[in-house]
PDB file of N, CA and C in Angstrom:
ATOM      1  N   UNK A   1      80.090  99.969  66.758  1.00  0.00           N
ATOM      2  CA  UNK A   1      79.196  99.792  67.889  1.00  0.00           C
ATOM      3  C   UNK A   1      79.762  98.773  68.878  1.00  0.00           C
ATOM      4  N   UNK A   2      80.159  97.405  68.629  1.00  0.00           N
ATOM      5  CA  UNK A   2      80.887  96.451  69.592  1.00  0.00           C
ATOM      6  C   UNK A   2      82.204  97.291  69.847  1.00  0.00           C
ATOM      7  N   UNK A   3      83.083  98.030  69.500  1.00  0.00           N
ATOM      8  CA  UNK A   3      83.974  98.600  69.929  1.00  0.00           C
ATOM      9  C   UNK A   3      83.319  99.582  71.032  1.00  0.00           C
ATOM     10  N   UNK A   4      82.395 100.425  71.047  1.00  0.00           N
ATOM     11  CA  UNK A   4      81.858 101.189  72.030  1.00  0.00           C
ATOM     12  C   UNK A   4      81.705 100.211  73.308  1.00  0.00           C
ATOM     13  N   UNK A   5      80.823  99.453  72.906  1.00  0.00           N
ATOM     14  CA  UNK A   5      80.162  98.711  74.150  1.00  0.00           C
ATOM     15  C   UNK A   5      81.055  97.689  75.221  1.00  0.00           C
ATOM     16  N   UNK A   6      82.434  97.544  74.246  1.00  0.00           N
ATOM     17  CA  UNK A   6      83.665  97.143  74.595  1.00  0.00           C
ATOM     18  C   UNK A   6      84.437  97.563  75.752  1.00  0.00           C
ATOM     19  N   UNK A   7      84.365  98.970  74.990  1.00  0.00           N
ATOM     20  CA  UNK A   7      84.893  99.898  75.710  1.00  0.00           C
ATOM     21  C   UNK A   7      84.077 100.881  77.262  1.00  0.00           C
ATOM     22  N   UNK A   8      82.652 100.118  77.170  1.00  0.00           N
ATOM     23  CA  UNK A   8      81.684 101.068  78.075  1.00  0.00           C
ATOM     24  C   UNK A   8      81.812  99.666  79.110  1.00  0.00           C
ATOM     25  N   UNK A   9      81.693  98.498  78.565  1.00  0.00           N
ATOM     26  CA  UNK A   9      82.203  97.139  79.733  1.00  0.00           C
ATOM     27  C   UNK A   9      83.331  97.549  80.227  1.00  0.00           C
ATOM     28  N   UNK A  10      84.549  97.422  79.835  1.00  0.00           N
ATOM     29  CA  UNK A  10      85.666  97.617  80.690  1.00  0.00           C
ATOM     30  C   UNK A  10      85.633  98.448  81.639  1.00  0.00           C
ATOM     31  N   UNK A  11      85.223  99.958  81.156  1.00  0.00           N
ATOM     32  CA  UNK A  11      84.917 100.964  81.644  1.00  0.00           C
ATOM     33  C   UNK A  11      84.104 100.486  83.174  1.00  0.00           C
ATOM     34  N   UNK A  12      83.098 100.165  82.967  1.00  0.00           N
ATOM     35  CA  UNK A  12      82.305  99.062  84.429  1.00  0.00           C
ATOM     36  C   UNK A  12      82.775  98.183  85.189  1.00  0.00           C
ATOM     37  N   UNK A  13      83.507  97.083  84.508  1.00  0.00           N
ATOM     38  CA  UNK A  13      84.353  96.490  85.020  1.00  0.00           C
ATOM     39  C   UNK A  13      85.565  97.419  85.995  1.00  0.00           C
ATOM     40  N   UNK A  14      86.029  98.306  85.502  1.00  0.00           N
ATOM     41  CA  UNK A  14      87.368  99.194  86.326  1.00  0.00           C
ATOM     42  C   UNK A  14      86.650  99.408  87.200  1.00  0.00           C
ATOM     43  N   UNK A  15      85.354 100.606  87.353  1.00  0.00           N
ATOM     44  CA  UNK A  15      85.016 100.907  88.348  1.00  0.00           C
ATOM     45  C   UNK A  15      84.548 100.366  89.588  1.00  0.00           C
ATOM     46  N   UNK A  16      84.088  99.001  88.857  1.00  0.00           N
ATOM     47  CA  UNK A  16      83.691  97.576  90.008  1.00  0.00           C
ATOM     48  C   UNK A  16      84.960  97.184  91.183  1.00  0.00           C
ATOM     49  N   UNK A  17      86.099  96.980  90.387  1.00  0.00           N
ATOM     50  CA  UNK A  17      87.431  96.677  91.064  1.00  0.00           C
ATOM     51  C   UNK A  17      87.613  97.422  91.833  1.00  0.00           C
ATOM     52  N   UNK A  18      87.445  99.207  91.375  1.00  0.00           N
ATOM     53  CA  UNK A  18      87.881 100.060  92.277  1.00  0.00           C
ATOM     54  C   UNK A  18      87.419 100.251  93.622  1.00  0.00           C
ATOM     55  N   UNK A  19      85.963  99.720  93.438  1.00  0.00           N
ATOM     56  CA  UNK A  19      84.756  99.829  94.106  1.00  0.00           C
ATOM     57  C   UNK A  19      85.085  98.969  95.537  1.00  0.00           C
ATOM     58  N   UNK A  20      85.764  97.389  95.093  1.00  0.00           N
ATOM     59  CA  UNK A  20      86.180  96.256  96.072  1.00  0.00           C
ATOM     60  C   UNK A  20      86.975  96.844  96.249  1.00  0.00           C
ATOM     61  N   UNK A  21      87.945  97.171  96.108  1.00  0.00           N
ATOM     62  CA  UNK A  21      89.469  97.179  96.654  1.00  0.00           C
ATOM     63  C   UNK A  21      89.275  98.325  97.911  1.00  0.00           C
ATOM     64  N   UNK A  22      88.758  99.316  97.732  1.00  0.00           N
ATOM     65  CA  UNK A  22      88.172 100.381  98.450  1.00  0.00           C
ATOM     66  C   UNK A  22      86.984  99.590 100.173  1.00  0.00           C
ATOM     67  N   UNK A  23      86.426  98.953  99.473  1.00  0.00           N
ATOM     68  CA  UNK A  23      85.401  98.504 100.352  1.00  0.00           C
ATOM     69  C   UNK A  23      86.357  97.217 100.981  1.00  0.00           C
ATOM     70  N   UNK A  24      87.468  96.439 100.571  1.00  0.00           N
ATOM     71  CA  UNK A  24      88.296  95.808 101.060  1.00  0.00           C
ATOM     72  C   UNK A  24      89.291  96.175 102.252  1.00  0.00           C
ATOM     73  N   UNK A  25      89.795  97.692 102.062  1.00  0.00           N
ATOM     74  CA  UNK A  25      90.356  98.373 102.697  1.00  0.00           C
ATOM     75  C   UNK A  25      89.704  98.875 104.339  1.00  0.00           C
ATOM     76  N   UNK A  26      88.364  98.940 103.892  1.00  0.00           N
ATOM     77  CA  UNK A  26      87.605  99.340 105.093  1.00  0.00           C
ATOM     78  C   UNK A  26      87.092  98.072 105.772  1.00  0.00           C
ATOM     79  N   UNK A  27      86.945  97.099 105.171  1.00  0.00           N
ATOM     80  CA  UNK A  27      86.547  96.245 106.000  1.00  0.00           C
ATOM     81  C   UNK A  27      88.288  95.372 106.948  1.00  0.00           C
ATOM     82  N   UNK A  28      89.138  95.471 106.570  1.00  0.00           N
ATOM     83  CA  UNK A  28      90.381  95.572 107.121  1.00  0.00           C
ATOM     84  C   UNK A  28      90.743  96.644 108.032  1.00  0.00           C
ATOM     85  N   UNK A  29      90.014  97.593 107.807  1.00  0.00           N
ATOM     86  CA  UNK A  29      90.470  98.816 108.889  1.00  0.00           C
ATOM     87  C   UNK A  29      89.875  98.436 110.069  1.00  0.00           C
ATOM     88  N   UNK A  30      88.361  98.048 109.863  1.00  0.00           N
ATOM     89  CA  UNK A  30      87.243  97.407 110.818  1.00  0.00           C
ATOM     90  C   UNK A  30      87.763  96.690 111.544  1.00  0.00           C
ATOM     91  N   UNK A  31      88.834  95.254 110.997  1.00  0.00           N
ATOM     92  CA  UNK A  31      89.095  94.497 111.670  1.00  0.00           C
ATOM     93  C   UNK A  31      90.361  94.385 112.430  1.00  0.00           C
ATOM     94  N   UNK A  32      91.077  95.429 111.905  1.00  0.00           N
ATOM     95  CA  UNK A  32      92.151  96.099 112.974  1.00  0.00           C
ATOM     96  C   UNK A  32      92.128  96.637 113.834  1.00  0.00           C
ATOM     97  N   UNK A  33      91.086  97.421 113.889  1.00  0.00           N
ATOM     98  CA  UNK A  33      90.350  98.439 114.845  1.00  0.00           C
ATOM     99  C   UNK A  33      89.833  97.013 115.957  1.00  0.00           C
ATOM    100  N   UNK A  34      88.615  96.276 115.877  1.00  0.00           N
ATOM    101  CA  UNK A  34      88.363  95.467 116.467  1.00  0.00           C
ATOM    102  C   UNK A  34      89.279  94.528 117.223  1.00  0.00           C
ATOM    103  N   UNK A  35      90.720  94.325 116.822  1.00  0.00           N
ATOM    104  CA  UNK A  35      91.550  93.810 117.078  1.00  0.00           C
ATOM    105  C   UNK A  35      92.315  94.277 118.490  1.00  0.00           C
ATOM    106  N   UNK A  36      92.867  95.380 118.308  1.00  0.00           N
ATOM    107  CA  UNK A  36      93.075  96.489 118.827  1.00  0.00           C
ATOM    108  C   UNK A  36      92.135  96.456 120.038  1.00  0.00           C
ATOM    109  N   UNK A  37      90.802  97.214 120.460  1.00  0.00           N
ATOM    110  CA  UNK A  37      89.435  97.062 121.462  1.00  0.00           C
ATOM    111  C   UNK A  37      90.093  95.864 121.511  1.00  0.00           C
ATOM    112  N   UNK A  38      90.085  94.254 121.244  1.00  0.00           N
ATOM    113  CA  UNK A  38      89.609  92.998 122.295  1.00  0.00           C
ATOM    114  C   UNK A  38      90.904  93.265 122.831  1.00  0.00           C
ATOM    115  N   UNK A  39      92.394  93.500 122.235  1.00  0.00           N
ATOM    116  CA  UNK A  39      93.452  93.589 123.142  1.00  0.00           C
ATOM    117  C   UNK A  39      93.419  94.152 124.532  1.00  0.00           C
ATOM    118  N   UNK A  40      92.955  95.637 124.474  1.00  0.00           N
ATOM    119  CA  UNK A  40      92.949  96.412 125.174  1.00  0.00           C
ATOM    120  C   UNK A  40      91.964  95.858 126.310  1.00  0.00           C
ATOM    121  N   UNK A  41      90.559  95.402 125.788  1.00  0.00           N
ATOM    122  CA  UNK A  41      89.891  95.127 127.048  1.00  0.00           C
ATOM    123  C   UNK A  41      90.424  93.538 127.619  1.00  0.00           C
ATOM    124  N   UNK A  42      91.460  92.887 127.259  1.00  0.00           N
ATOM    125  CA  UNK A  42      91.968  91.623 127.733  1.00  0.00           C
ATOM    126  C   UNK A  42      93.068  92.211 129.148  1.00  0.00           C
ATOM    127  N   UNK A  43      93.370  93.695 129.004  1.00  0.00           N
ATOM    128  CA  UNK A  43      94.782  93.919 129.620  1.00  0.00           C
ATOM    129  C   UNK A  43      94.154  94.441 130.547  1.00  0.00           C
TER     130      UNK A  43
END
């Protein structure tokens, strides 16, 4: 049973990471994008 529940944590844990790294990516896209717009409206 602690081997299951071991294995059903990690299991949660991975998908959590996957979850940030993903939602990390987009909030970087956001701020490239935004980057990009203030350039453009400076020129």
């Amino acid at each position: 049973m602690r081997i299951f529940l071991a294995v059903l944590a990690l299991a949660g844990l991975t998908a959590a990471c996957e979850t940030a790294e993903g939602f990390g990516r987009d909030v970087s896209n956001l701020g490239n994008e935004i980057t990009e717009e203030s350039q453009e409206a400076q020129q």
